[in-house]
C-alpha atoms as a PDB file:
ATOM      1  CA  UNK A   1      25.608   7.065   5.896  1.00  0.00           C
ATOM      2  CA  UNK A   2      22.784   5.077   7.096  1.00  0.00           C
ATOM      3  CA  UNK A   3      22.547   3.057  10.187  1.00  0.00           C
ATOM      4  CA  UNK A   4      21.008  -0.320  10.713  1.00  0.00           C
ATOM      5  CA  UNK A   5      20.915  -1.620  14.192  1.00  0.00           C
ATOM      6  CA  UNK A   6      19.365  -5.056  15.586  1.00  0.00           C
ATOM      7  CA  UNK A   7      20.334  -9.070  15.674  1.00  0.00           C
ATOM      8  CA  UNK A   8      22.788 -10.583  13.354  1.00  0.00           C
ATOM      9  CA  UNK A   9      23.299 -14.461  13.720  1.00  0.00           C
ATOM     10  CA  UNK A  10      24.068 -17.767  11.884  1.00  0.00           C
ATOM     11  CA  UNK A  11      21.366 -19.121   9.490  1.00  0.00           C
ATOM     12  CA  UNK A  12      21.860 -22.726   9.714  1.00  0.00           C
ATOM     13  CA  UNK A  13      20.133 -24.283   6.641  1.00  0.00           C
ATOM     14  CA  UNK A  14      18.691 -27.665   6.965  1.00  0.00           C
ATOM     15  CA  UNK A  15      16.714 -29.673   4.829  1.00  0.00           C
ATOM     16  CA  UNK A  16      16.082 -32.981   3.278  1.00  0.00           C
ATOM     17  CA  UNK A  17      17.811 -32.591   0.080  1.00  0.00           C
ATOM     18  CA  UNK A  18      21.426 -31.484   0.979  1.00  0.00           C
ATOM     19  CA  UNK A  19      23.887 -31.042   4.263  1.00  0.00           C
ATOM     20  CA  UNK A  20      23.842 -28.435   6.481  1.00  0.00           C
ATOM     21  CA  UNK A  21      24.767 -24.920   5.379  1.00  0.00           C
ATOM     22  CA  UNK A  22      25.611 -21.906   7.575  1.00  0.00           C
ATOM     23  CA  UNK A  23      25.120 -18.262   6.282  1.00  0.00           C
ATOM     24  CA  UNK A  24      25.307 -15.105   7.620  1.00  0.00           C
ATOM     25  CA  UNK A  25      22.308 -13.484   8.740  1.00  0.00           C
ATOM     26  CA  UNK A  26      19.755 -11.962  11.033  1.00  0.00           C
ATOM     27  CA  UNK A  27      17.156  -9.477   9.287  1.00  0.00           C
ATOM     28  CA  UNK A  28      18.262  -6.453  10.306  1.00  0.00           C
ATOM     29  CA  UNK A  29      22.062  -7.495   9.168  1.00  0.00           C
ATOM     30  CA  UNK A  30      20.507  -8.779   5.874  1.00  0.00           C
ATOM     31  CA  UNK A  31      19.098  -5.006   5.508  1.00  0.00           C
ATOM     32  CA  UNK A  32      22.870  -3.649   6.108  1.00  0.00           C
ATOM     33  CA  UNK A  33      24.414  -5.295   3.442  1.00  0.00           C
ATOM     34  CA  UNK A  34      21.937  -4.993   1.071  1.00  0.00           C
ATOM     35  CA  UNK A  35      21.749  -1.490   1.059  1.00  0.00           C
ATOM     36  CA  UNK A  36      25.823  -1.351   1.037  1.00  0.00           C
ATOM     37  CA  UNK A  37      25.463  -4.065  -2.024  1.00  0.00           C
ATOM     38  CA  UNK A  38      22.923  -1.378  -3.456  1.00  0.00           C
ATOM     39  CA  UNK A  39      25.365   1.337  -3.429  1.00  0.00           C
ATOM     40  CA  UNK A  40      24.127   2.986  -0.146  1.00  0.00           C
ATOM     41  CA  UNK A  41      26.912   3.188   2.745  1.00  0.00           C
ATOM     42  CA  UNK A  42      25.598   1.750   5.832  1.00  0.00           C
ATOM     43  CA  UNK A  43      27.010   0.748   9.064  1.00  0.00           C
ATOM     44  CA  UNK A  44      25.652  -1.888  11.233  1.00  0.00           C
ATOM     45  CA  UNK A  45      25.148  -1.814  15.034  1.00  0.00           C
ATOM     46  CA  UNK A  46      24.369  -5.445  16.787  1.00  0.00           C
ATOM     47  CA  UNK A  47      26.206  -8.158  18.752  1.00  0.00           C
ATOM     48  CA  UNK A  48      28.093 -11.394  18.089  1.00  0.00           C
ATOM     49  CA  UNK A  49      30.074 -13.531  20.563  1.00  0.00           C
ATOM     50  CA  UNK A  50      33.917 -13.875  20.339  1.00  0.00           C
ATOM     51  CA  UNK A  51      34.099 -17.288  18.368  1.00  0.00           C
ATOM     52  CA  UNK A  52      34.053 -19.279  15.385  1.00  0.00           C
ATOM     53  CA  UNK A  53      30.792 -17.886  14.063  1.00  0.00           C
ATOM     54  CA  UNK A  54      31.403 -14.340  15.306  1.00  0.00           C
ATOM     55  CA  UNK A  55      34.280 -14.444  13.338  1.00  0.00           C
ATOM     56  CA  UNK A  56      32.277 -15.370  10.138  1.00  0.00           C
ATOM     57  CA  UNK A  57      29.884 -12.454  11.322  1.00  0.00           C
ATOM     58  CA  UNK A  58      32.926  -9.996  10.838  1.00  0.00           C
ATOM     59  CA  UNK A  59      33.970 -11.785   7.729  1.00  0.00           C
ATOM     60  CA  UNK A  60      30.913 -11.466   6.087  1.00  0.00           C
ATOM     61  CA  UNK A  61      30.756  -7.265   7.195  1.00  0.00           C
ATOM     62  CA  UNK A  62      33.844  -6.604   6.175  1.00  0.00           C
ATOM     63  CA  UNK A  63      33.151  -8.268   2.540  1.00  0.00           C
ATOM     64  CA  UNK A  64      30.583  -6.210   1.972  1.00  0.00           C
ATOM     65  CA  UNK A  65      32.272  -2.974   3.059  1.00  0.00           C
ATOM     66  CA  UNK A  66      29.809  -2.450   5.898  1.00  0.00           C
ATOM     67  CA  UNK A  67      31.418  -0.985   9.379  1.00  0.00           C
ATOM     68  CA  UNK A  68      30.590  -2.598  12.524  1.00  0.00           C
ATOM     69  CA  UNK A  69      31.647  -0.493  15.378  1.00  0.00           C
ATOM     70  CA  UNK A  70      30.469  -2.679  18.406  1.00  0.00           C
ATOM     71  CA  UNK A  71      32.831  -5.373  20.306  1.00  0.00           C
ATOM     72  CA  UNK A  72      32.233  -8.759  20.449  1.00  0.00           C
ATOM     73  CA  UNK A  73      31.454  -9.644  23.925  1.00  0.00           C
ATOM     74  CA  UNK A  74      31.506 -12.904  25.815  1.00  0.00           C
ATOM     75  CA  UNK A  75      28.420 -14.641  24.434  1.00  0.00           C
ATOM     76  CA  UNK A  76      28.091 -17.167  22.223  1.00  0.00           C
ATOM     77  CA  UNK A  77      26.796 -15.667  18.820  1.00  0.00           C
ATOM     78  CA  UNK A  78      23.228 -16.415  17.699  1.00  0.00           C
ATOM     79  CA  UNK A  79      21.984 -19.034  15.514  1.00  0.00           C
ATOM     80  CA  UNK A  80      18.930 -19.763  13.784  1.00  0.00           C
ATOM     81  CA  UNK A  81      17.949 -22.931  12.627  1.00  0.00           C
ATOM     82  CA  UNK A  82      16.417 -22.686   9.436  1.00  0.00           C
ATOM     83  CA  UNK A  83      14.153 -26.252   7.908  1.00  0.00           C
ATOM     84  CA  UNK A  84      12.922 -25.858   4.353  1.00  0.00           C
ATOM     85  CA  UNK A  85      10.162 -27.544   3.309  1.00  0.00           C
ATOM     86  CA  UNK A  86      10.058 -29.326  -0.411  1.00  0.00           C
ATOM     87  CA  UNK A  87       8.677 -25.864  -1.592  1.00  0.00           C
ATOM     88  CA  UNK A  88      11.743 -23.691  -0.105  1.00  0.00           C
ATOM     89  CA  UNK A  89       9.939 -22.297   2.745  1.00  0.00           C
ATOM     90  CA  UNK A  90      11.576 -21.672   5.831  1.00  0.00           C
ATOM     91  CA  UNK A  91      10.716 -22.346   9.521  1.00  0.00           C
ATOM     92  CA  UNK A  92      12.983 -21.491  12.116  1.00  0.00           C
ATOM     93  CA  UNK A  93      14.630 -22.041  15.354  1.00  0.00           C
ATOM     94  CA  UNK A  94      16.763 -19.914  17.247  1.00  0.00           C
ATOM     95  CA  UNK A  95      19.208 -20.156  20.042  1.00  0.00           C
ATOM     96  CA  UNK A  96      19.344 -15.919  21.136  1.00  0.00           C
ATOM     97  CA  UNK A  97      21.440 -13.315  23.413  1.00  0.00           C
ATOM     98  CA  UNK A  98      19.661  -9.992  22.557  1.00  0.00           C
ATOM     99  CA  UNK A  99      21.430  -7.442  24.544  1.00  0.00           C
ATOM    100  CA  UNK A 100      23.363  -4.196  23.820  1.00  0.00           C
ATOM    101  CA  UNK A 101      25.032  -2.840  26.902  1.00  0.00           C
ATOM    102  CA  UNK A 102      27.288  -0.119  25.885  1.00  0.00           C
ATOM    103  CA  UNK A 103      24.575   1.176  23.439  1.00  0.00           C
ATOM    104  CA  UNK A 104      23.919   3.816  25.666  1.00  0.00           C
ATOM    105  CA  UNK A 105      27.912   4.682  26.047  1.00  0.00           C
ATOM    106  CA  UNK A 106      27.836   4.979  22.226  1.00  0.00           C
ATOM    107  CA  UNK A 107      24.637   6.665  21.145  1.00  0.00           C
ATOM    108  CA  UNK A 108      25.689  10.141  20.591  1.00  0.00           C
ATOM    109  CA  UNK A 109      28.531   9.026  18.242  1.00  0.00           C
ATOM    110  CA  UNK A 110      26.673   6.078  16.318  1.00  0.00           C
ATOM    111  CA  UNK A 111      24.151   8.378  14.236  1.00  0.00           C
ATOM    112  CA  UNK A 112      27.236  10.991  13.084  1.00  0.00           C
ATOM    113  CA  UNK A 113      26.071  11.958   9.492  1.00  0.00           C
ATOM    114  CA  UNK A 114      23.283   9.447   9.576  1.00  0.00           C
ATOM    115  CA  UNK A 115      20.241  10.232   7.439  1.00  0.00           C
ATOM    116  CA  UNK A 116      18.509   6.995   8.643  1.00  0.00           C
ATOM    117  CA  UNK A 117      17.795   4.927  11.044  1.00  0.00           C
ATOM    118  CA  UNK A 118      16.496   1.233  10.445  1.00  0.00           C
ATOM    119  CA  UNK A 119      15.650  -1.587  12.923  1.00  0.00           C
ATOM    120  CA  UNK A 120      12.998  -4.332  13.318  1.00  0.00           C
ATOM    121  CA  UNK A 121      12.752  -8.267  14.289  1.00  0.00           C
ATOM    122  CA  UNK A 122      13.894  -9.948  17.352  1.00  0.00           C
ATOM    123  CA  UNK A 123      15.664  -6.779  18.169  1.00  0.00           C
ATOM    124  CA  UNK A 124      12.777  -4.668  18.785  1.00  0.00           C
ATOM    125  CA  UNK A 125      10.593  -7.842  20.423  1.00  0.00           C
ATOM    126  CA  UNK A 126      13.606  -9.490  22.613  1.00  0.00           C
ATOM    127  CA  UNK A 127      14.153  -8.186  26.073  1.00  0.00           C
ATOM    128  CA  UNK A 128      16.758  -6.546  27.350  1.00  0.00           C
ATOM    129  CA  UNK A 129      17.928  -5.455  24.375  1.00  0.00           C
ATOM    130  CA  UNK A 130      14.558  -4.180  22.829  1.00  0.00           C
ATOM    131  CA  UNK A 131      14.364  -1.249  25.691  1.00  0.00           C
ATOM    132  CA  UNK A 132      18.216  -0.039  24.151  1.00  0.00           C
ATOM    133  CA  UNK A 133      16.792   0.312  20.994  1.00  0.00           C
ATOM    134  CA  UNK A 134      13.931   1.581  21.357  1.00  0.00           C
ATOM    135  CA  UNK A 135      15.729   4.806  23.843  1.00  0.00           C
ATOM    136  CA  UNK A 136      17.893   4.383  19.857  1.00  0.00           C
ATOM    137  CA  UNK A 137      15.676   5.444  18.165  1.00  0.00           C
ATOM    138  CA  UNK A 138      13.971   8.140  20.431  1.00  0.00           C
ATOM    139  CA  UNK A 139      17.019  10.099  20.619  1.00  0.00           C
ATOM    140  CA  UNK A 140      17.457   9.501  16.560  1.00  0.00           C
ATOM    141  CA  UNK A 141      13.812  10.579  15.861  1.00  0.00           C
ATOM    142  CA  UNK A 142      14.580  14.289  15.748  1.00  0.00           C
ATOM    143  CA  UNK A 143      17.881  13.313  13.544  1.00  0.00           C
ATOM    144  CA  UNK A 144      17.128  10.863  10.724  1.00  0.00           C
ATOM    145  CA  UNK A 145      14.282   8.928   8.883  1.00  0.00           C
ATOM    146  CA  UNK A 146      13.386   5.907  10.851  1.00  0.00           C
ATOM    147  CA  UNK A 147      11.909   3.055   9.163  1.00  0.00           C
ATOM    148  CA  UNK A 148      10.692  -0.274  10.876  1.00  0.00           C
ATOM    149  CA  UNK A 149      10.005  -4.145  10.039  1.00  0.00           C
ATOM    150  CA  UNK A 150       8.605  -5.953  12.892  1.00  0.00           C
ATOM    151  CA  UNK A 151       9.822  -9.363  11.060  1.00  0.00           C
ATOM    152  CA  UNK A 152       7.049 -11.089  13.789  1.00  0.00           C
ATOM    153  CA  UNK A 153       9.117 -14.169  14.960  1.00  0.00           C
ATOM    154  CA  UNK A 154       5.852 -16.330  16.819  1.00  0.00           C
ATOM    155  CA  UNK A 155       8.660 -19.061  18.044  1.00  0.00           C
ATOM    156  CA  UNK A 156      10.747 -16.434  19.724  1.00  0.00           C
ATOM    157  CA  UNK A 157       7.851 -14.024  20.850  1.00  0.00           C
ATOM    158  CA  UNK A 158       4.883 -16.507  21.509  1.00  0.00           C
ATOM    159  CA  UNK A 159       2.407 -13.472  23.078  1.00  0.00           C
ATOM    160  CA  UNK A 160       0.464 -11.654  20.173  1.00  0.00           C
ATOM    161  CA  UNK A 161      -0.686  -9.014  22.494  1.00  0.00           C
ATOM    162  CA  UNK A 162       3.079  -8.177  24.066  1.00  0.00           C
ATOM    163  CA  UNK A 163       4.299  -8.090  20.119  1.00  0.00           C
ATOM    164  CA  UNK A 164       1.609  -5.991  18.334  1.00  0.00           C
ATOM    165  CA  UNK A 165       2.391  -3.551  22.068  1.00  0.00           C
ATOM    166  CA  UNK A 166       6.122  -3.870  20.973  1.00  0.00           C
ATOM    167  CA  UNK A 167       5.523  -3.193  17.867  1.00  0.00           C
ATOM    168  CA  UNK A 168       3.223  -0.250  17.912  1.00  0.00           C
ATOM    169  CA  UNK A 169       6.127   1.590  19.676  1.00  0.00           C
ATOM    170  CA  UNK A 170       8.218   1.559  16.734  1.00  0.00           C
ATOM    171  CA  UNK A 171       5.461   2.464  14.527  1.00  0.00           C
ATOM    172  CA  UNK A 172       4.581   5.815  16.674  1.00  0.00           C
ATOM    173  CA  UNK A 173       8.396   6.662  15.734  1.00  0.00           C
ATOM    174  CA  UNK A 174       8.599   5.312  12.093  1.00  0.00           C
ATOM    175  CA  UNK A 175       8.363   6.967   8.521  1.00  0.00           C
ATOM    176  CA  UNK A 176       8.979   4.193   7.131  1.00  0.00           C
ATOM    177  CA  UNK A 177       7.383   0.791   7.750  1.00  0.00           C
ATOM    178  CA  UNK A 178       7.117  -2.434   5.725  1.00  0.00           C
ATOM    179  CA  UNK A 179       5.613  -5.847   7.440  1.00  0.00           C
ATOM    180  CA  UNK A 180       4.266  -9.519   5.451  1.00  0.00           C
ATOM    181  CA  UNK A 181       0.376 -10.071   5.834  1.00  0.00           C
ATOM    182  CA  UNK A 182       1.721 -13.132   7.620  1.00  0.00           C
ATOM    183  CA  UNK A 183       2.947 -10.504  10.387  1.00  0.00           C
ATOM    184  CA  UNK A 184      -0.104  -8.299  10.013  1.00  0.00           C
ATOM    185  CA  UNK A 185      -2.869 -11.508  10.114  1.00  0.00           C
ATOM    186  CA  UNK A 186      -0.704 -13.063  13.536  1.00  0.00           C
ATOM    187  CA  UNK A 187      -1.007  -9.290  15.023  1.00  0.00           C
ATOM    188  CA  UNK A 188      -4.382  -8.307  14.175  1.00  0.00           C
ATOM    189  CA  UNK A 189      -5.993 -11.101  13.594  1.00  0.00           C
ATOM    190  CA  UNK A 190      -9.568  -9.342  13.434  1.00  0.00           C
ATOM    191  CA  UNK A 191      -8.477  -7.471  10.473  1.00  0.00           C
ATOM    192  CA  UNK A 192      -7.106  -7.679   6.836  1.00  0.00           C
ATOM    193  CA  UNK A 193      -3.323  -6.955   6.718  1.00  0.00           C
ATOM    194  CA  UNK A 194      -4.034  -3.479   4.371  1.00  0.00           C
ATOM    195  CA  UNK A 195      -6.813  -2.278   7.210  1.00  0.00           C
ATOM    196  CA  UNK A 196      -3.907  -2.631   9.786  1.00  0.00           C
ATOM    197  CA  UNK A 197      -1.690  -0.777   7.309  1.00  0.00           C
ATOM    198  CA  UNK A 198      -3.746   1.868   7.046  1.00  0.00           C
ATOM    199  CA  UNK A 199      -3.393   1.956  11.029  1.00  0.00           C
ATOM    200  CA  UNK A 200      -0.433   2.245  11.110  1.00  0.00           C
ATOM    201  CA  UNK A 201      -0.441   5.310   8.476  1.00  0.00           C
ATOM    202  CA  UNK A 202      -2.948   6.794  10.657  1.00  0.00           C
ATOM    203  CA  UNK A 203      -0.502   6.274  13.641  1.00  0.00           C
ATOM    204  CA  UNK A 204       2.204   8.447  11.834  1.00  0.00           C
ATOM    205  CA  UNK A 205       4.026   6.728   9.594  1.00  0.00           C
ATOM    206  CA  UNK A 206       4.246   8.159   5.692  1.00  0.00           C
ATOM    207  CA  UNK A 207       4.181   5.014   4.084  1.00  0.00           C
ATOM    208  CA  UNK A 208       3.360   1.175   4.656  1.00  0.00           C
ATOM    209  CA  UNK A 209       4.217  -1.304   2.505  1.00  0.00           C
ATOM    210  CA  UNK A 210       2.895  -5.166   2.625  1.00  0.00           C
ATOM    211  CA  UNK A 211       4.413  -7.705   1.183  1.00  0.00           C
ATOM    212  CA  UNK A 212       2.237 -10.723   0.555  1.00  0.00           C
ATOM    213  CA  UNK A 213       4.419 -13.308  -1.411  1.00  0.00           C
ATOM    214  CA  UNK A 214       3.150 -14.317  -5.151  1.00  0.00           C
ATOM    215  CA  UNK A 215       0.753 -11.705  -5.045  1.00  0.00           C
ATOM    216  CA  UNK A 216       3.589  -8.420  -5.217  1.00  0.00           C
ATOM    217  CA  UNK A 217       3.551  -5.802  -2.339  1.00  0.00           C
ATOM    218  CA  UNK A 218       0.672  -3.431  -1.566  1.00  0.00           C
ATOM    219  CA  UNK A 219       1.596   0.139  -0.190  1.00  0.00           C
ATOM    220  CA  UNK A 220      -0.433   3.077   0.986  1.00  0.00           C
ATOM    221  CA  UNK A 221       1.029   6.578   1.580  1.00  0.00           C
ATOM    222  CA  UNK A 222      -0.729  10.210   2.033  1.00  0.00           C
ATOM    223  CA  UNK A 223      -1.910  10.005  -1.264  1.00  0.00           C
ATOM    224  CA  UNK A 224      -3.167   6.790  -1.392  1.00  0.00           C
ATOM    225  CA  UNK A 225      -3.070   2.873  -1.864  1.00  0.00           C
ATOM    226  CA  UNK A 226      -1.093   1.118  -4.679  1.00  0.00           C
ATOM    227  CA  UNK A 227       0.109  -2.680  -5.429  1.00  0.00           C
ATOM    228  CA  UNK A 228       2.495  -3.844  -7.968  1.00  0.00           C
ATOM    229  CA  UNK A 229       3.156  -7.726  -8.985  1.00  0.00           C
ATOM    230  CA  UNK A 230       5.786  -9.742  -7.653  1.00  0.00           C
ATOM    231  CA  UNK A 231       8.129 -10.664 -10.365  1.00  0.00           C
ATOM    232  CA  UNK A 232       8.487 -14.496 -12.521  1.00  0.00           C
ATOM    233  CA  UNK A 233      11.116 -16.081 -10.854  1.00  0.00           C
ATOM    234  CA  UNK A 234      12.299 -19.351  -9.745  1.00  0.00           C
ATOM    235  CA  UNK A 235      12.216 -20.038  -6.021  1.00  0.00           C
ATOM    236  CA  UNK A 236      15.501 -22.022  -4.635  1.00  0.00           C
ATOM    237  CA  UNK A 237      14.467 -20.444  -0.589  1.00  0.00           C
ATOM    238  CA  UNK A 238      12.889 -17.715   1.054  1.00  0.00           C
ATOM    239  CA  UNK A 239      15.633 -16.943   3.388  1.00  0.00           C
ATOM    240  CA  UNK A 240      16.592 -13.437   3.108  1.00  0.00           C
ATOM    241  CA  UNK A 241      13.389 -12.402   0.353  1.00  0.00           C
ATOM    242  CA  UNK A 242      11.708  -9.705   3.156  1.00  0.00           C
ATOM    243  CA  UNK A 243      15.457  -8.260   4.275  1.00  0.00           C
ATOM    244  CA  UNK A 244      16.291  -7.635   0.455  1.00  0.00           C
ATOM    245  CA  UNK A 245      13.059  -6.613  -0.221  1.00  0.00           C
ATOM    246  CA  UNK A 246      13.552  -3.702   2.886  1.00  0.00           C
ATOM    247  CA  UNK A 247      16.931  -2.987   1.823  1.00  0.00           C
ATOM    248  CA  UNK A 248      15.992  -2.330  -1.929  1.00  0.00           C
ATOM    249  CA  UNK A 249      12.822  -0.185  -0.650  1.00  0.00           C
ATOM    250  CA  UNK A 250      15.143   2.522   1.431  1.00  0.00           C
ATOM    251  CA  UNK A 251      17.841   1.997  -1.230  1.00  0.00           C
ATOM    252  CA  UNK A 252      14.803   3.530  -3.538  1.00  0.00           C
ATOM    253  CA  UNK A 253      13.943   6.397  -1.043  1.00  0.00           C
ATOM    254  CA  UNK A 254      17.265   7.563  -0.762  1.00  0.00           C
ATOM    255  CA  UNK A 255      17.149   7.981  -4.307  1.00  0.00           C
ATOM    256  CA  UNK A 256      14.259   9.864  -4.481  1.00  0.00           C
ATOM    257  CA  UNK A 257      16.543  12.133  -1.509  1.00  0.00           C
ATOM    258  CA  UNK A 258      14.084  11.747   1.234  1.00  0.00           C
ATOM    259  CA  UNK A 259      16.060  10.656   3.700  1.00  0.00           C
ATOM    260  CA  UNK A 260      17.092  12.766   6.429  1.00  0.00           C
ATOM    261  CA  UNK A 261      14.432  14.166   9.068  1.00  0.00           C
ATOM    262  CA  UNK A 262      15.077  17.422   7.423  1.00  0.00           C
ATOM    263  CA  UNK A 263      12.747  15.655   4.658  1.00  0.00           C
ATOM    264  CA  UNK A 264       9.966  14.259   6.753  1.00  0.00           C
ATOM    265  CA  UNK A 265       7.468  16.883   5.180  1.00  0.00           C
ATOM    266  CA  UNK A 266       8.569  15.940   1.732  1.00  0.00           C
ATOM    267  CA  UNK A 267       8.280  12.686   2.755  1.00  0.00           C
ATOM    268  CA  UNK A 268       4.667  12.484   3.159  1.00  0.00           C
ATOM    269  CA  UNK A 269       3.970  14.307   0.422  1.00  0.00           C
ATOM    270  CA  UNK A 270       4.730  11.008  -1.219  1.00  0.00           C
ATOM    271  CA  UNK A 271       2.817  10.529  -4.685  1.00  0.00           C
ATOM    272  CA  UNK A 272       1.358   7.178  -6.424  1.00  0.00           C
ATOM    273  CA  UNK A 273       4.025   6.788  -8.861  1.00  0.00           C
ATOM    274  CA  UNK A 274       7.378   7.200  -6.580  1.00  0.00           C
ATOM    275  CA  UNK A 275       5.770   4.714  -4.365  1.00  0.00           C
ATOM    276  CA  UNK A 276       4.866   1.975  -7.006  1.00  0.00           C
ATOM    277  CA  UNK A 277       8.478   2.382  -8.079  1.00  0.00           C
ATOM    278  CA  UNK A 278       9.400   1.675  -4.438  1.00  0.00           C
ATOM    279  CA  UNK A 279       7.889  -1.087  -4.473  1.00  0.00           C
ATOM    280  CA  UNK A 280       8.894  -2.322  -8.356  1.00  0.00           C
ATOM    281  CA  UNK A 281      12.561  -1.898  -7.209  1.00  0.00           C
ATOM    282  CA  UNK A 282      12.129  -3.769  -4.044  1.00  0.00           C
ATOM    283  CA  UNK A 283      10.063  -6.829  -5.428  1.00  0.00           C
ATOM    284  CA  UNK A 284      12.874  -7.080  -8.067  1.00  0.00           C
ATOM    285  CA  UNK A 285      15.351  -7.548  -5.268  1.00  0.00           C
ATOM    286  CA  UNK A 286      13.388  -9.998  -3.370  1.00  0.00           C
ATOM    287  CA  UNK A 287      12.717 -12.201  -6.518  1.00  0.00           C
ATOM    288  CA  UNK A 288      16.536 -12.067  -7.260  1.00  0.00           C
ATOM    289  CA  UNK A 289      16.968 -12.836  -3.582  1.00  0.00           C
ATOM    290  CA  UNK A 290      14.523 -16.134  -3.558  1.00  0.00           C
ATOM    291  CA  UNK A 291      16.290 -16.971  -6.918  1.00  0.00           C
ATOM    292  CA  UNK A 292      19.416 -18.489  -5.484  1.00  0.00           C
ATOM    293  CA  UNK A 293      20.457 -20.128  -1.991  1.00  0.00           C
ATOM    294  CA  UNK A 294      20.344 -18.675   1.413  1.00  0.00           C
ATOM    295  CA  UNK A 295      20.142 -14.946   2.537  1.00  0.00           C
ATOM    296  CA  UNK A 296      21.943 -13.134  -0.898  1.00  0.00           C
ATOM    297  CA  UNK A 297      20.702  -9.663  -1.601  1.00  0.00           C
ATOM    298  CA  UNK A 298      21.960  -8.667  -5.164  1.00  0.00           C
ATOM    299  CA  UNK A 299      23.709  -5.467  -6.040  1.00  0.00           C
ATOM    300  CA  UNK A 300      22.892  -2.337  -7.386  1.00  0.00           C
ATOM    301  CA  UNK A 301      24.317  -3.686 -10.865  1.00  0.00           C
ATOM    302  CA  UNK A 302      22.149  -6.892 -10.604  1.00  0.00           C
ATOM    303  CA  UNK A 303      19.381  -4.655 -10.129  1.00  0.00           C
ATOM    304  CA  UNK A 304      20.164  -2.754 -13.350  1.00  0.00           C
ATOM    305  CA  UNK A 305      20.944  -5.610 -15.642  1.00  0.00           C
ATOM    306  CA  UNK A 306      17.112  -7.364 -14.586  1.00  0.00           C
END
């Protein structure tokens, strides 16, 4: 089993072209059901209110055969309103409750036969509930693999200097850590987005990974520094591209069996040619994703047939 915890919310999709859509999302709930969609149980630990789109929310986690063991509770359920641009691309508003009460109630019993650990975005930047899961995934450091994606939202979290703080936290604890050089250049802005990846490595993470768009992702482990290019594809939107792309990427290392913290050693041992197919595997996800509307990671049969 592996465990995904942070925001989920309605992506409300608005744009010149067509009427309003609503999907469910929220990055961290995009990485949940991608990796169930990629053959790779995984529950998914966030909140939603006790309404109309909180019922979607449930809908949509159910569908996808991905458990859900936390209560609604009495707010209204996020939304993010997403504007594309005659390109696809995707700005965003968001109307937020971050907050996770009974997390510490639960703790003990969430990571039962867990191997990993995943979180990132407005849940690890968003007070109150950014404290919660960050004493998360303390306790499930000894436990499991953790892997991080700061997601950098600069509408929600407007202070650079708070966010790259926030976000170094999570690094200290992760094995695992992908970002976009648009989160890199807005954190450390004084550097290129691979010198703050190699950072991070330097911090204690085993391997990095950058996505920058067009150009394919660029990783760097222990043994070294490797990019790939992003697959042909056509580009209907963006929304969802960096969630598949972090689902497919842990759906790859559990593959290669190094999940668990039991294989944190192995784990850094990392070679040049596991990683660039980590990264092959998760670009082909991402350009499947941007192929077709809204946030729509494929499955692991998609994957094979491409």
């Amino acid at each position: 089993m592996l465990t995904v915890i942070g925001e989920t919310l309605i992506d409300e999709v608005v744009s010149d072209t067509a009427s309003m859509r609503a999907h469910v999302g929220g990055s961290p709930m995009n990485v949940a059901v991608g990796l169930a969609r990629l053959g790779h149980p995984a529950q998914f630990v966030g909140r939603y209110g006790d309404d109309e789109y909180g019922r979607m929310v449930r809908q949509h986690l159910r569908d996808n055969s991905v458990p859900f063991p936390v209560e609604p509770d009495g707010s209204p359920t996020s939304v993010a309103t997403a504007r594309l641009d005659p390109a696809g691309g995707a700005s965003y508003d968001f109307q937020l409750v971050w907050e996770l009460p009974a997390l510490a109630e639960q703790k003990d019993s969430l990571l039962d036969g867990s191997t990993l650990l995943h979180t990132g975005s407005i849940a690890t930047m968003l007070s109150p509930g950014a404290d919660e899961v960050l004493s998360l995934v303390i306790a499930a450091h000894p436990l499991v693999t953790v892997s991080y994606d700061p997601n950098c939202r600069p509408s929600i979290i407007r202070n650079p200097e708070y966010a790259r703080e926030q976000a170094e936290k999570f690094v200290a604890l992760a094995d695992v850590v992908k970002a976009s050089d648009e989160d890199l250049a807005w954190l450390y802005p004084d550097r290129t987005p691979e010198q703050s990846a190699r950072a991070w490595l330097e911090a204690g993470a085993a391997v990095v990974v950058v996505t920058r768009g067009s150009k394919g992702p660029w990783g760097v482990c222990r043994a070294g520094e490797v990019s790939v290019p992003a697959p042909s594809t056509s580009v209907v939107d963006t929304v969802g591209a960096g969630d598949s792309f972090m689902a497919a990427l842990l759906a790859a290392l559990v593959d290669l069996e190094l999940d668990g913290a039991h294989r944190r050693d192995e784990l850094r041992r990392m070679n040049l040619g596991q990683l660039a197919g980590m990264l092959q595997y998760a670009a082909r996800a991402a350009a499947i994703t941007v192929s077709r509307a809204g946030a729509n990671p494929p499955s692991r049969s998609e994957m094979a047939h491409t």
